[in-house]
C-alpha atoms as a PDB file:
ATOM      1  CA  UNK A   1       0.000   0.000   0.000  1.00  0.00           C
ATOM      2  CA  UNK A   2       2.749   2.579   0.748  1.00  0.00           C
ATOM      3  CA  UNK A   3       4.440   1.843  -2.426  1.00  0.00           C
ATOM      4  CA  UNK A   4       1.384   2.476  -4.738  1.00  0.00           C
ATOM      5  CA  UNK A   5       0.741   5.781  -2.451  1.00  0.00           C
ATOM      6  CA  UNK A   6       4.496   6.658  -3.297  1.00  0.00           C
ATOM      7  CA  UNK A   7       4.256   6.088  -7.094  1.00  0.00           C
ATOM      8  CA  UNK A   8       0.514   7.954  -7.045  1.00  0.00           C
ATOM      9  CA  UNK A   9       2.241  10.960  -5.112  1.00  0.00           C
ATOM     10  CA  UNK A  10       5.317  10.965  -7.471  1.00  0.00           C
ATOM     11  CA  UNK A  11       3.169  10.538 -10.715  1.00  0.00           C
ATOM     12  CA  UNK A  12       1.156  14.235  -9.602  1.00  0.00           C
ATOM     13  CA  UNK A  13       4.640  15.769  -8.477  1.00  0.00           C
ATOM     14  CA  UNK A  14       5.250  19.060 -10.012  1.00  0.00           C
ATOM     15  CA  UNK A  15       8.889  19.832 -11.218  1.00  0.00           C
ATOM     16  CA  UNK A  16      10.170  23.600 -11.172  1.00  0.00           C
ATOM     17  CA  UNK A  17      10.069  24.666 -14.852  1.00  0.00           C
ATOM     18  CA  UNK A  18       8.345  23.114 -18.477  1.00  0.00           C
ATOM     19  CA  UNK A  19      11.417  23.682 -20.448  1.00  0.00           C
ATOM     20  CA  UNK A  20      12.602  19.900 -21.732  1.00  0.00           C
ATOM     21  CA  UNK A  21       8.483  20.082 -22.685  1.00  0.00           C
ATOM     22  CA  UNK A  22       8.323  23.169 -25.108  1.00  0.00           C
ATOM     23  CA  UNK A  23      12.094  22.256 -26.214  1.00  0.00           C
ATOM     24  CA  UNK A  24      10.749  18.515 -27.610  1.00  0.00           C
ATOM     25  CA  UNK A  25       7.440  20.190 -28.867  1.00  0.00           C
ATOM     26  CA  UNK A  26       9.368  22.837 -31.120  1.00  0.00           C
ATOM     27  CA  UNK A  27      11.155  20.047 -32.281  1.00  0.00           C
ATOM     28  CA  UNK A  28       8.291  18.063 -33.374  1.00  0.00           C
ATOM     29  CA  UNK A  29       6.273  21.310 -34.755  1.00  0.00           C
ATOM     30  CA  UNK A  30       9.856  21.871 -36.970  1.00  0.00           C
ATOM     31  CA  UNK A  31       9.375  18.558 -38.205  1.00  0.00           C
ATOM     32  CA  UNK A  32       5.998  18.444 -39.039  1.00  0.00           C
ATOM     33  CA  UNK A  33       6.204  21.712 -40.996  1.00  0.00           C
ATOM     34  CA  UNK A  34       8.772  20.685 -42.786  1.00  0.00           C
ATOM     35  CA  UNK A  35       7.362  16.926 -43.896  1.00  0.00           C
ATOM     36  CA  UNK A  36       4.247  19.261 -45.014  1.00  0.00           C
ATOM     37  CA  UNK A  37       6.185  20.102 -48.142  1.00  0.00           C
ATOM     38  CA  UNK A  38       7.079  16.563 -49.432  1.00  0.00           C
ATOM     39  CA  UNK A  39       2.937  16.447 -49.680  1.00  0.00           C
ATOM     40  CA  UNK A  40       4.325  18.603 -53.039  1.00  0.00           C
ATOM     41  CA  UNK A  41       5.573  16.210 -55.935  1.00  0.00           C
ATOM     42  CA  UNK A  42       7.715  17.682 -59.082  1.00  0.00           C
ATOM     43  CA  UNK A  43       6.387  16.446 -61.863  1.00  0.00           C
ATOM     44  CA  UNK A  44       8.568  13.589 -63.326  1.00  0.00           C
ATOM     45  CA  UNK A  45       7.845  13.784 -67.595  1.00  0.00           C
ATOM     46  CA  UNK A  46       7.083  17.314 -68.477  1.00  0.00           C
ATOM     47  CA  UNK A  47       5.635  18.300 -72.440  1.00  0.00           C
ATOM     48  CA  UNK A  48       7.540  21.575 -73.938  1.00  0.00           C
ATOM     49  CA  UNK A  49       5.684  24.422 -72.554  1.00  0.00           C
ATOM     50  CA  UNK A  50       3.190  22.458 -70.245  1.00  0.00           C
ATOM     51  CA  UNK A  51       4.532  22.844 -66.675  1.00  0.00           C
ATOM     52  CA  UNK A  52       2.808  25.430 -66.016  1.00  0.00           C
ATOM     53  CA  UNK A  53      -0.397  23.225 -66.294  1.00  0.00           C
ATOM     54  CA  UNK A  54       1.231  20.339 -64.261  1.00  0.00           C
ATOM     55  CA  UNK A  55       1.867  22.696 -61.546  1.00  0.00           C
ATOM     56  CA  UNK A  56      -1.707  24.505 -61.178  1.00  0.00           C
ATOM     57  CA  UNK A  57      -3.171  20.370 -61.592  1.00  0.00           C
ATOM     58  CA  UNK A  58      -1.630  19.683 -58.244  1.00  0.00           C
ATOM     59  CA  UNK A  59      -3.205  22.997 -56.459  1.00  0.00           C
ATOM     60  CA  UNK A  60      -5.170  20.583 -54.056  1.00  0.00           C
ATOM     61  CA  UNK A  61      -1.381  19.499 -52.608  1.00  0.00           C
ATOM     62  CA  UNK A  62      -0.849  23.584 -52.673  1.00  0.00           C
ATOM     63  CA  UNK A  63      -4.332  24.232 -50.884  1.00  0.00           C
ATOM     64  CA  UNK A  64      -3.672  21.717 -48.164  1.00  0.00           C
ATOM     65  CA  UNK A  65      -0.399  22.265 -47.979  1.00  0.00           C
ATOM     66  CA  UNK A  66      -0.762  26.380 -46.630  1.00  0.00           C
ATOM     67  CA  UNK A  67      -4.222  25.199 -44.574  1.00  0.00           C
ATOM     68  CA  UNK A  68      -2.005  22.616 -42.655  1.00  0.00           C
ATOM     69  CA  UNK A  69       1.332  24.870 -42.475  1.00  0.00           C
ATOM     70  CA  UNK A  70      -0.626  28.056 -41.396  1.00  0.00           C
ATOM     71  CA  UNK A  71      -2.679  25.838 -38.667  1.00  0.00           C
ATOM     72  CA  UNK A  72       0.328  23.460 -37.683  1.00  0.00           C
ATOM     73  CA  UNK A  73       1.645  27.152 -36.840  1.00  0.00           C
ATOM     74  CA  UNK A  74      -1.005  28.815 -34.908  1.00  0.00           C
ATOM     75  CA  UNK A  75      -0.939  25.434 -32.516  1.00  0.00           C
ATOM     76  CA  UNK A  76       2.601  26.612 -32.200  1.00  0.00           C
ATOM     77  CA  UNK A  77       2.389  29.644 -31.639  1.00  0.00           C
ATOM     78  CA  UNK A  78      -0.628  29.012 -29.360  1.00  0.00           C
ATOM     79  CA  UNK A  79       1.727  26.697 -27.501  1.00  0.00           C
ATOM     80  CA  UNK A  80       4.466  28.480 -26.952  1.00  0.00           C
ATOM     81  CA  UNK A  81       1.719  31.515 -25.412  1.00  0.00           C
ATOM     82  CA  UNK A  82       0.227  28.907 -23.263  1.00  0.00           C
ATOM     83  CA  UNK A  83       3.049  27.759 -21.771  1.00  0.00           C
ATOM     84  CA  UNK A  84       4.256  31.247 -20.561  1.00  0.00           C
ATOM     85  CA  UNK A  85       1.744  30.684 -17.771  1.00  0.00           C
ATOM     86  CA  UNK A  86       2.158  27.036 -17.336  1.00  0.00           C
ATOM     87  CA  UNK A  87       5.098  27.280 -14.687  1.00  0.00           C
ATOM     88  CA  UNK A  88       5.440  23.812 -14.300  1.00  0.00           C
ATOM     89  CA  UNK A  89       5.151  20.448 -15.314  1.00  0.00           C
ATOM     90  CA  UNK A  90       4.157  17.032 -14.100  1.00  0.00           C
ATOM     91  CA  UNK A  91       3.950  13.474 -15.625  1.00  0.00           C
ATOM     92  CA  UNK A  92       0.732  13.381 -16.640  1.00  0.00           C
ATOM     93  CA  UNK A  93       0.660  16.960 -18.151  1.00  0.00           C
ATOM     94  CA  UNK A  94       3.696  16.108 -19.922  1.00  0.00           C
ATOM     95  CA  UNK A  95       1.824  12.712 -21.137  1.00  0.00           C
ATOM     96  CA  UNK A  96      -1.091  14.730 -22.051  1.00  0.00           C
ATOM     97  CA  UNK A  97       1.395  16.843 -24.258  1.00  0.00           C
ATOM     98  CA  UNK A  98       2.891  13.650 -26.218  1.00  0.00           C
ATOM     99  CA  UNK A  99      -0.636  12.918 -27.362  1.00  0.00           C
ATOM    100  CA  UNK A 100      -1.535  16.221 -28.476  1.00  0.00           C
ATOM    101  CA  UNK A 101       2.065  16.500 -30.520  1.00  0.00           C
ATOM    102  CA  UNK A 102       1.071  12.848 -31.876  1.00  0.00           C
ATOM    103  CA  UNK A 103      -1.810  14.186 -33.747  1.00  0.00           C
ATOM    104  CA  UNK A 104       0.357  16.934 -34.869  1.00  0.00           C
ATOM    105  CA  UNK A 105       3.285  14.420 -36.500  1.00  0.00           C
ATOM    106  CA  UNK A 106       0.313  12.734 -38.409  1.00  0.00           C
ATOM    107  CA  UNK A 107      -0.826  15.547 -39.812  1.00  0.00           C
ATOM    108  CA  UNK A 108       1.741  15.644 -42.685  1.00  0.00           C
ATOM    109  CA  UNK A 109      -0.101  12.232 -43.578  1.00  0.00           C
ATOM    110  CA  UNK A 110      -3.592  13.599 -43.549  1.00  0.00           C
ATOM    111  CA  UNK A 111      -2.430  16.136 -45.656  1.00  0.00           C
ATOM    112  CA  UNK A 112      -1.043  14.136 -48.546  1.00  0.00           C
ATOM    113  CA  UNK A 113      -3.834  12.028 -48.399  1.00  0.00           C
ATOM    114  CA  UNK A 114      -6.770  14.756 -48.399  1.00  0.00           C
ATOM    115  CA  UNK A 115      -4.490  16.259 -51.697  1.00  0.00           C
ATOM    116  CA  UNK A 116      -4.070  13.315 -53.290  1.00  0.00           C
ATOM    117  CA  UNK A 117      -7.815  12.117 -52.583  1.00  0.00           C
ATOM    118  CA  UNK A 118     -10.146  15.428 -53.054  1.00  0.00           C
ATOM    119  CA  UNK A 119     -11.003  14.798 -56.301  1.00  0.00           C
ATOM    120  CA  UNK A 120     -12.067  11.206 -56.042  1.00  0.00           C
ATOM    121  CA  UNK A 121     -15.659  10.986 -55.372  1.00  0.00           C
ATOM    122  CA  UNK A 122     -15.690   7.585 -54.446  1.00  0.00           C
ATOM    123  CA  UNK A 123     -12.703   8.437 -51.386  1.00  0.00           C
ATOM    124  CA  UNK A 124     -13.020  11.642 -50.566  1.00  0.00           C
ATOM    125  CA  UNK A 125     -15.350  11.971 -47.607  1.00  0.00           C
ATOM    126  CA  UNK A 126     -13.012   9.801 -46.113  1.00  0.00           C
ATOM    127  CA  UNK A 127      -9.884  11.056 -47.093  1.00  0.00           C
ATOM    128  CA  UNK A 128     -11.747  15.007 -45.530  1.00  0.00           C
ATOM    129  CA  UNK A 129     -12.944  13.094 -42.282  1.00  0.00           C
ATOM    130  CA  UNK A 130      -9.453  11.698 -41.661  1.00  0.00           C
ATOM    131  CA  UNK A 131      -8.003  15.165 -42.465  1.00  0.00           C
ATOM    132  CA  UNK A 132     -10.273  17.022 -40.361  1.00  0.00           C
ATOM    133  CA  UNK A 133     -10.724  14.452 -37.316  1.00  0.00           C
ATOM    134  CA  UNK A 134      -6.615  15.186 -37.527  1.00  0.00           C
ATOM    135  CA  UNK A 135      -7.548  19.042 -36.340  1.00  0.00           C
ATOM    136  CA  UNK A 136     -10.090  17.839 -34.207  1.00  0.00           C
ATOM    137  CA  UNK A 137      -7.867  15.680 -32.524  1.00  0.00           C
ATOM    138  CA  UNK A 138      -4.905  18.339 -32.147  1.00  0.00           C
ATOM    139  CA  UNK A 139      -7.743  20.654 -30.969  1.00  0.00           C
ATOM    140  CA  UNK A 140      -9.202  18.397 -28.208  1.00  0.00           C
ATOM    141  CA  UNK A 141      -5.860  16.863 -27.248  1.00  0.00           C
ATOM    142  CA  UNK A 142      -4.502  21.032 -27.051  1.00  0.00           C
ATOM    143  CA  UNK A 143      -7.267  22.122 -24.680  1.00  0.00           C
ATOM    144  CA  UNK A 144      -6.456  18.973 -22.540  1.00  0.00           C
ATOM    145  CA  UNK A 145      -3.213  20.625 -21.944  1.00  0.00           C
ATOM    146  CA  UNK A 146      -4.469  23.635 -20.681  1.00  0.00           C
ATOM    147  CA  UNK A 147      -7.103  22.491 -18.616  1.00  0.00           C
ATOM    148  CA  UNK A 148      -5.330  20.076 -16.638  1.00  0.00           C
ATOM    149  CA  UNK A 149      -2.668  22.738 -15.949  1.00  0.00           C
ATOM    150  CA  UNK A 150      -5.676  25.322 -15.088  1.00  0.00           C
ATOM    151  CA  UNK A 151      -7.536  22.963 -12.956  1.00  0.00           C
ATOM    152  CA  UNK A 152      -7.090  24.372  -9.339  1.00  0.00           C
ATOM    153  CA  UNK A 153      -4.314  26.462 -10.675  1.00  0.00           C
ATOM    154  CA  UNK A 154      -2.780  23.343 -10.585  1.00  0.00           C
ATOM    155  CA  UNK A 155       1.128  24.182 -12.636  1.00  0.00           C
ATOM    156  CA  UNK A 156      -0.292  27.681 -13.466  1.00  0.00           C
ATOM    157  CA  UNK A 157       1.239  31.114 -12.468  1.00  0.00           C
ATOM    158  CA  UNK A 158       0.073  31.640  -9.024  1.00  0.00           C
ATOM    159  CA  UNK A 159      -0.603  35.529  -9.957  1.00  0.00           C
ATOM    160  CA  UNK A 160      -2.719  34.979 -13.030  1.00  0.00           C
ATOM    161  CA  UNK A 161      -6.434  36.651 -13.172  1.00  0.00           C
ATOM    162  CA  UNK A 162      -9.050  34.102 -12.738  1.00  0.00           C
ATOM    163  CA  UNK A 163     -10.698  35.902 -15.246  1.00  0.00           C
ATOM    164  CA  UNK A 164      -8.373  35.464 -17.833  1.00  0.00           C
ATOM    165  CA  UNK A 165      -7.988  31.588 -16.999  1.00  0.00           C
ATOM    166  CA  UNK A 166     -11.739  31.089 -17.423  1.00  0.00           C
ATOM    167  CA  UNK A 167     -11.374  33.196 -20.838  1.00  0.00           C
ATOM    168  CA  UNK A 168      -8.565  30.941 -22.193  1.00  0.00           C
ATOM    169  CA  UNK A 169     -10.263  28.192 -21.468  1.00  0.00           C
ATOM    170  CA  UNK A 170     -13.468  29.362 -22.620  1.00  0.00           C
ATOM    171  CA  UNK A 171     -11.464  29.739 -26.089  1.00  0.00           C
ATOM    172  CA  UNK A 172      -9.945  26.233 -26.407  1.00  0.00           C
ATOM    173  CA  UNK A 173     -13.338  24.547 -25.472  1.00  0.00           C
ATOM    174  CA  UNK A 174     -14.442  27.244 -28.412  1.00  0.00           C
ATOM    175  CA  UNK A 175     -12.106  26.189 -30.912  1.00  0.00           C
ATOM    176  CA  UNK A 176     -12.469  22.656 -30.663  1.00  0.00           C
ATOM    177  CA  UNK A 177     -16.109  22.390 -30.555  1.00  0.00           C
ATOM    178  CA  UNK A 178     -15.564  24.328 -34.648  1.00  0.00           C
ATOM    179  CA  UNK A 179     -13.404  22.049 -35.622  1.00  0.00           C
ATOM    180  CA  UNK A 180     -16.639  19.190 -34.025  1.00  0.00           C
ATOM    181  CA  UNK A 181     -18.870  20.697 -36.270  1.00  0.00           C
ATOM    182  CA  UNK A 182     -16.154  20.721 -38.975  1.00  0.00           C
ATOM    183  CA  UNK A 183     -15.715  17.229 -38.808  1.00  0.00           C
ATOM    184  CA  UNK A 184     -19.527  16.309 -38.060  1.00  0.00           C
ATOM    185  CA  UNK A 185     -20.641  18.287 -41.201  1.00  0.00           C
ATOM    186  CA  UNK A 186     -18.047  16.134 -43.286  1.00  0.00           C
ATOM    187  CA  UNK A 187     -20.787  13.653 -43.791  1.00  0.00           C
ATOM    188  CA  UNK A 188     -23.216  16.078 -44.992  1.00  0.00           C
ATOM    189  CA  UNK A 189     -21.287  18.603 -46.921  1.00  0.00           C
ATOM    190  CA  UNK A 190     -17.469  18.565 -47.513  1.00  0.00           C
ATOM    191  CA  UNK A 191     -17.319  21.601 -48.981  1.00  0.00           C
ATOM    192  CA  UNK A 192     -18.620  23.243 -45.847  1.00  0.00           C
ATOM    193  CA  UNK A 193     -16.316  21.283 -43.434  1.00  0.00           C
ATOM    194  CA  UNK A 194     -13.496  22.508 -45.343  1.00  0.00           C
ATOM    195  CA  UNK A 195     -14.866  25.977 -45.911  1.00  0.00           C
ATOM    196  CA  UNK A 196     -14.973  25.728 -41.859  1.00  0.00           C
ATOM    197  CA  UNK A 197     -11.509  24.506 -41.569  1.00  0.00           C
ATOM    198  CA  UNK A 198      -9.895  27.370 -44.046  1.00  0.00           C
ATOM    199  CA  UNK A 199     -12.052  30.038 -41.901  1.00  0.00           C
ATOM    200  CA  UNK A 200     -10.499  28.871 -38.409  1.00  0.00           C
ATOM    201  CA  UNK A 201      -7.369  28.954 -40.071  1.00  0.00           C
ATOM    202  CA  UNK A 202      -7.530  32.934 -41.155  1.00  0.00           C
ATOM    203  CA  UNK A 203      -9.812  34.186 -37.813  1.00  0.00           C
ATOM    204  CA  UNK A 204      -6.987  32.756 -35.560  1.00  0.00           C
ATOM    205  CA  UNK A 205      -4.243  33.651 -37.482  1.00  0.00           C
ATOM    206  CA  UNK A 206      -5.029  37.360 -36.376  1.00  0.00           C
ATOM    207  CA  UNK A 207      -4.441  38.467 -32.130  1.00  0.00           C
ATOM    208  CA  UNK A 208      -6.787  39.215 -29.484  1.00  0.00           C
ATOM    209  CA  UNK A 209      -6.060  41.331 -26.714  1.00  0.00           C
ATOM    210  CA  UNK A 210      -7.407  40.406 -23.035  1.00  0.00           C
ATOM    211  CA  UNK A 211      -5.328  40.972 -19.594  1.00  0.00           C
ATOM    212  CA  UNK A 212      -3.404  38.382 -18.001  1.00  0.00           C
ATOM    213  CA  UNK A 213      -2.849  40.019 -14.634  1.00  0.00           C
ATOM    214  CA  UNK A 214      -4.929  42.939 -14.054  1.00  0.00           C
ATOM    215  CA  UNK A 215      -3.418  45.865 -16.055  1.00  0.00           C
ATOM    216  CA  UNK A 216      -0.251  44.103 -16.231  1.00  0.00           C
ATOM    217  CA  UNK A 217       0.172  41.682 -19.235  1.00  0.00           C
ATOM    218  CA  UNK A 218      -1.148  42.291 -22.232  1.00  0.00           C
ATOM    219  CA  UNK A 219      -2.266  38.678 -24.523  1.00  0.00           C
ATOM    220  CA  UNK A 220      -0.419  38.476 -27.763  1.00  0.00           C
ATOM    221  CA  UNK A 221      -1.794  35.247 -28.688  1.00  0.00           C
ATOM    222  CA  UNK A 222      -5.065  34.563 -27.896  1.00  0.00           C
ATOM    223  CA  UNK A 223      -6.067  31.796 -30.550  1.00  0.00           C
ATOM    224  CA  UNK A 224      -8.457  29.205 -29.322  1.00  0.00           C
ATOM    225  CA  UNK A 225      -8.811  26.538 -31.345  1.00  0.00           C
ATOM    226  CA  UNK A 226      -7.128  24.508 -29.309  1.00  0.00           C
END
């Protein structure tokens, strides 16, 4: 009994700083960025004068390819604004963030095969739903980071407004319930889910500004889809 009370108490401990966590995340967000562009073939027998026409044939590999690299970086960027009020770390938050940066390493997979599947009829509402449930998942599996961190306070900056926590969180639960409906209307319309997931993409791309601590900190970030 004392030893599983030992390994419960050590699983919740909290250690003094999150840095080994954002240092592996930027390492997988660098990586997943840059697999994004393989999506991109070169076309291998090109006709006098027709490359020009190879190239625009392959815009859905272009179209996914800036959706996914402009959202792959707003969960970065997201990231790296969360965690300047997560102060510290445990296992299971830690945990929490290997699942979330999971969804993000398959995304260069969802990618290619949304591109290379969006303009067969008989695959792709499939190929969408994979492509979108990707987002969903990094969405969900984002706002899990937060909230466990936020619950209680529980590895956040002692000093931070409540007001501002409940705001954040407000926003995550926010972004990931669009990317729900995203991914629910991909059986009805992909068009629409798509549409949805291109919108998301440009609305959180731009700043909001709300207070951190009380006329203190001003928010750079403020994205929620996440």
């Amino acid at each position: 009994m004392a030893l599983t009370n030992s390994r419960s108490h050590n699983t919740e401990e909290a250690y003094p700083d999150t840095g080994r966590i954002e240092a592996f995340s930027d390492g997988v967000f660098a990586v997943a960025v840059t697999l994004l562009v393989f999506n991109i073939k070169l076309p291998e027998q090109v006709a006098a004068g027709q490359l020009g026409r190879m190239l625009l044939s392959q815009w859905p590999s272009f179209a996914a390819y800036v959706v996914s690299f402009i959202t792959v970086g707003i969960f970065w960027a997201n990231h790296h604004y969360m965690f300047h009020y997560i102060e510290r770390s445990n296992h299971l938050l830690g945990m929490i963030n290997v699942l979330f940066l999971m969804c993000i390493s398959f995304l260069p997979f969802s990618t290619s095969l949304m591109a290379s599947f969006i303009r067969n009829p008989n695959e792709q509402r499939t190929a969408v739903l994979i492509y979108v449930g990707t987002f969903l998942a990094c969405a969900l599996l984002f706002g899990a980071v937060w909230l466990y961190a936020a619950q209680g306070r529980r590895l956040l900056d002692k000093n931070l407004d409540p007001v501002f926590i409940r705001r954040l969180s407000m926003k995550y639960r926010a972004g990931s319930f669009s990317y729900l409906v995203a991914f629910a209307l991909a059986f009805w319309s992909i068009t629409l889910s798509l549409a949805i997931v291109v919108a998301l993409a440009i609305v959180f791309f731009f700043p909001t500004g709300h207070s951190a601590h009380p006329q203190t900190i001003s928010d750079p970030g403020g994205f929620v889809a996440k």
